[in-house]
C-alpha atoms as a PDB file:
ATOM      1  CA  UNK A   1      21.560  -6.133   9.787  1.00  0.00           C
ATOM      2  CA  UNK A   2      19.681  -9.550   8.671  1.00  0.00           C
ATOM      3  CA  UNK A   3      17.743  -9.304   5.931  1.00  0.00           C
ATOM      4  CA  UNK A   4      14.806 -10.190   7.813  1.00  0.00           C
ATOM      5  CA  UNK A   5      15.203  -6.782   9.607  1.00  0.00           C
ATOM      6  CA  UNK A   6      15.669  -5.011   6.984  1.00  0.00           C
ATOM      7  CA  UNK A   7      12.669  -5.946   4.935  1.00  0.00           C
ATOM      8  CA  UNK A   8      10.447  -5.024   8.269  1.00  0.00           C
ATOM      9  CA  UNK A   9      12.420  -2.249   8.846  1.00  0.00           C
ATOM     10  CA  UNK A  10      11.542  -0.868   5.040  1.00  0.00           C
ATOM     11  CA  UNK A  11       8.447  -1.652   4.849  1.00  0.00           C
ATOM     12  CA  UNK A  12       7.361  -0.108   8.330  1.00  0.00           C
ATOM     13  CA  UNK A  13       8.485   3.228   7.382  1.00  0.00           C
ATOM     14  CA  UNK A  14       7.336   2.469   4.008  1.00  0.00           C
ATOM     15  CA  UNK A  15       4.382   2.797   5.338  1.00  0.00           C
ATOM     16  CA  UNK A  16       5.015   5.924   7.367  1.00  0.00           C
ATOM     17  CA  UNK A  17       6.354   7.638   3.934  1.00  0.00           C
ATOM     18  CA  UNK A  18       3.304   6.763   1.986  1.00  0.00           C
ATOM     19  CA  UNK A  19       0.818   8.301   4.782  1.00  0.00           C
ATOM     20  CA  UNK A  20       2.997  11.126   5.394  1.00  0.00           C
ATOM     21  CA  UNK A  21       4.483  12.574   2.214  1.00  0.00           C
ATOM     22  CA  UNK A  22       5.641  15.564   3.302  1.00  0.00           C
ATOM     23  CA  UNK A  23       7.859  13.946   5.633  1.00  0.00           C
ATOM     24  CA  UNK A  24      11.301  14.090   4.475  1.00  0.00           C
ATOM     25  CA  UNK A  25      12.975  12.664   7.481  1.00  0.00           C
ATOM     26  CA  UNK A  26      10.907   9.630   6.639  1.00  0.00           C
ATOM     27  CA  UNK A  27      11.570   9.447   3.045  1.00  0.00           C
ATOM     28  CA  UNK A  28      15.289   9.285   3.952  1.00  0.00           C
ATOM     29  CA  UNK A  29      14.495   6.833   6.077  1.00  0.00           C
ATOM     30  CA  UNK A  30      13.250   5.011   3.727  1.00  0.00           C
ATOM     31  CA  UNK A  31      15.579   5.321   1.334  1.00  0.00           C
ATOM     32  CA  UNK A  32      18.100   3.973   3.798  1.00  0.00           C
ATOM     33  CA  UNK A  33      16.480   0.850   4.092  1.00  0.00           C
ATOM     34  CA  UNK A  34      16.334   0.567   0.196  1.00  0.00           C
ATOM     35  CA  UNK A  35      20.106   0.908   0.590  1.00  0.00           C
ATOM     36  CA  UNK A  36      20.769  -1.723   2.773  1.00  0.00           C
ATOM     37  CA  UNK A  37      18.445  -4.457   1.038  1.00  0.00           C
ATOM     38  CA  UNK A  38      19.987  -3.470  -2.233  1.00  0.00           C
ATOM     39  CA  UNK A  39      23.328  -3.072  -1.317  1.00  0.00           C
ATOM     40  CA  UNK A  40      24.321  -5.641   1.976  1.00  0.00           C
ATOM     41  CA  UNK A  41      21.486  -8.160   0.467  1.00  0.00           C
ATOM     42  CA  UNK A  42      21.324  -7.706  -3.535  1.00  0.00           C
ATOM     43  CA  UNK A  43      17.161  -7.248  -3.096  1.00  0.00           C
ATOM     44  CA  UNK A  44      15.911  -6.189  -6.498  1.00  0.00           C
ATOM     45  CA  UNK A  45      12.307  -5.054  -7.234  1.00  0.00           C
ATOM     46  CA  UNK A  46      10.551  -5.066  -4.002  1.00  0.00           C
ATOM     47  CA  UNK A  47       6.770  -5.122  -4.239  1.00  0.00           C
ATOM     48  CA  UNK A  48       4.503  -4.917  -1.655  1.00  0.00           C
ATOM     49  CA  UNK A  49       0.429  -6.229  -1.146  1.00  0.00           C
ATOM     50  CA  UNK A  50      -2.059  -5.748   1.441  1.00  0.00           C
ATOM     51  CA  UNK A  51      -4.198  -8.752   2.189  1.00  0.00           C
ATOM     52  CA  UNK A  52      -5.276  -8.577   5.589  1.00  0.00           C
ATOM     53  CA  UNK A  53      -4.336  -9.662   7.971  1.00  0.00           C
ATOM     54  CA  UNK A  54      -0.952  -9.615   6.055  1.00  0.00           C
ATOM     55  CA  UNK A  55       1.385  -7.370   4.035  1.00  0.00           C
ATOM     56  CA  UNK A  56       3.431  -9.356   1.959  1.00  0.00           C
ATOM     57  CA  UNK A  57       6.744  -8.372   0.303  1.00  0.00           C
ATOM     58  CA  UNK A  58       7.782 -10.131  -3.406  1.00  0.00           C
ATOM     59  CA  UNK A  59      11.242  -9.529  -3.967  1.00  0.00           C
ATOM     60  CA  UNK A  60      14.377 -10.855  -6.041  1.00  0.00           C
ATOM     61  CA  UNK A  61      17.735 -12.028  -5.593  1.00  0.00           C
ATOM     62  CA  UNK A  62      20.067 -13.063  -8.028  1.00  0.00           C
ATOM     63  CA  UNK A  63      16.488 -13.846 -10.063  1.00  0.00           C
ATOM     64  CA  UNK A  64      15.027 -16.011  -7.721  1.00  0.00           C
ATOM     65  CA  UNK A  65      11.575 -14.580  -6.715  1.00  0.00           C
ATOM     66  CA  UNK A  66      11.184 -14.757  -2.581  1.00  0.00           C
ATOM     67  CA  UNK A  67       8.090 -13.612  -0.390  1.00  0.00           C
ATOM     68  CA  UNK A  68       7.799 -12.837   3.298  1.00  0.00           C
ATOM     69  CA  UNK A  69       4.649 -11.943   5.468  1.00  0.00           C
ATOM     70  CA  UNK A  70       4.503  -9.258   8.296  1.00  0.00           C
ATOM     71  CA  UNK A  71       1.473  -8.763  10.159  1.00  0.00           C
ATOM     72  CA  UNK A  72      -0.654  -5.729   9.439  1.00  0.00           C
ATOM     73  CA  UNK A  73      -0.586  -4.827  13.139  1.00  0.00           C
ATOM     74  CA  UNK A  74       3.034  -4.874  13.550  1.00  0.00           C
ATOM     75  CA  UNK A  75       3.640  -2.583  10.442  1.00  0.00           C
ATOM     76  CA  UNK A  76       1.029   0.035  11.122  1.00  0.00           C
ATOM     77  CA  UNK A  77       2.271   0.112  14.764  1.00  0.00           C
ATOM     78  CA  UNK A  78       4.625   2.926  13.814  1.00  0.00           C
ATOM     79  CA  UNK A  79       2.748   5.064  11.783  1.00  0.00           C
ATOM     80  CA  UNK A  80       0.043   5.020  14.383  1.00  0.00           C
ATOM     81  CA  UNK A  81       2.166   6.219  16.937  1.00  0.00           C
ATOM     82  CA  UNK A  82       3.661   8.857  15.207  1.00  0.00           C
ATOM     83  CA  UNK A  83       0.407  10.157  13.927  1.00  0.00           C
ATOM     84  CA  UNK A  84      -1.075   9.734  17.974  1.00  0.00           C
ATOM     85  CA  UNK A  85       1.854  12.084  19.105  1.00  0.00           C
ATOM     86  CA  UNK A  86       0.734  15.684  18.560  1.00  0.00           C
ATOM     87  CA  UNK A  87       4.081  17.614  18.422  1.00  0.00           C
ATOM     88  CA  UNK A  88       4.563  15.500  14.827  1.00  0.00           C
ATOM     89  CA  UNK A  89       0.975  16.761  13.272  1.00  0.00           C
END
């Protein structure tokens, strides 16, 4: 997995684990991601900000600071559907 797919792929259920945190499933989900960015892409100290119409994702490797943008929309788009699907509420 590119490392452009795996920071989207983190953060989006990122943001199902912080809305849902009695969800386990999602928490190993999460942690999954955190795996692969740490492990296949040496990502240390992911931090993320929400400035609309952006979340934005400040991370290092090898001590170099990076940044990439996803669109609010795009993220949420997952959590949204979960929560509009009643047999997961």
């Amino acid at each position: 997995m590119n490392l452009q797919d795996a920071l989207y792929n983190w953060l989006t259920i990122k943001k199902v684990s912080d809305e849902r945190e009695e969800d386990q499933a999602a928490k190993d989900t999460l942690d999954f991601f955190a795996e692969i960015l740490r492990d296949d892409h040496q990502v240390a100290d992911l931090k993320t900000v929400k400035k609309p119409p952006f979340y934005y994702i400040h991370y290092n490797i090898d001590g170099k600071e990076y940044k990439k943008q996803f669109p609010i929309e795009l993220i949420d788009a997952l959590y949204e559907s979960i929560e509009s699907e009643p047999k997961y509420n």
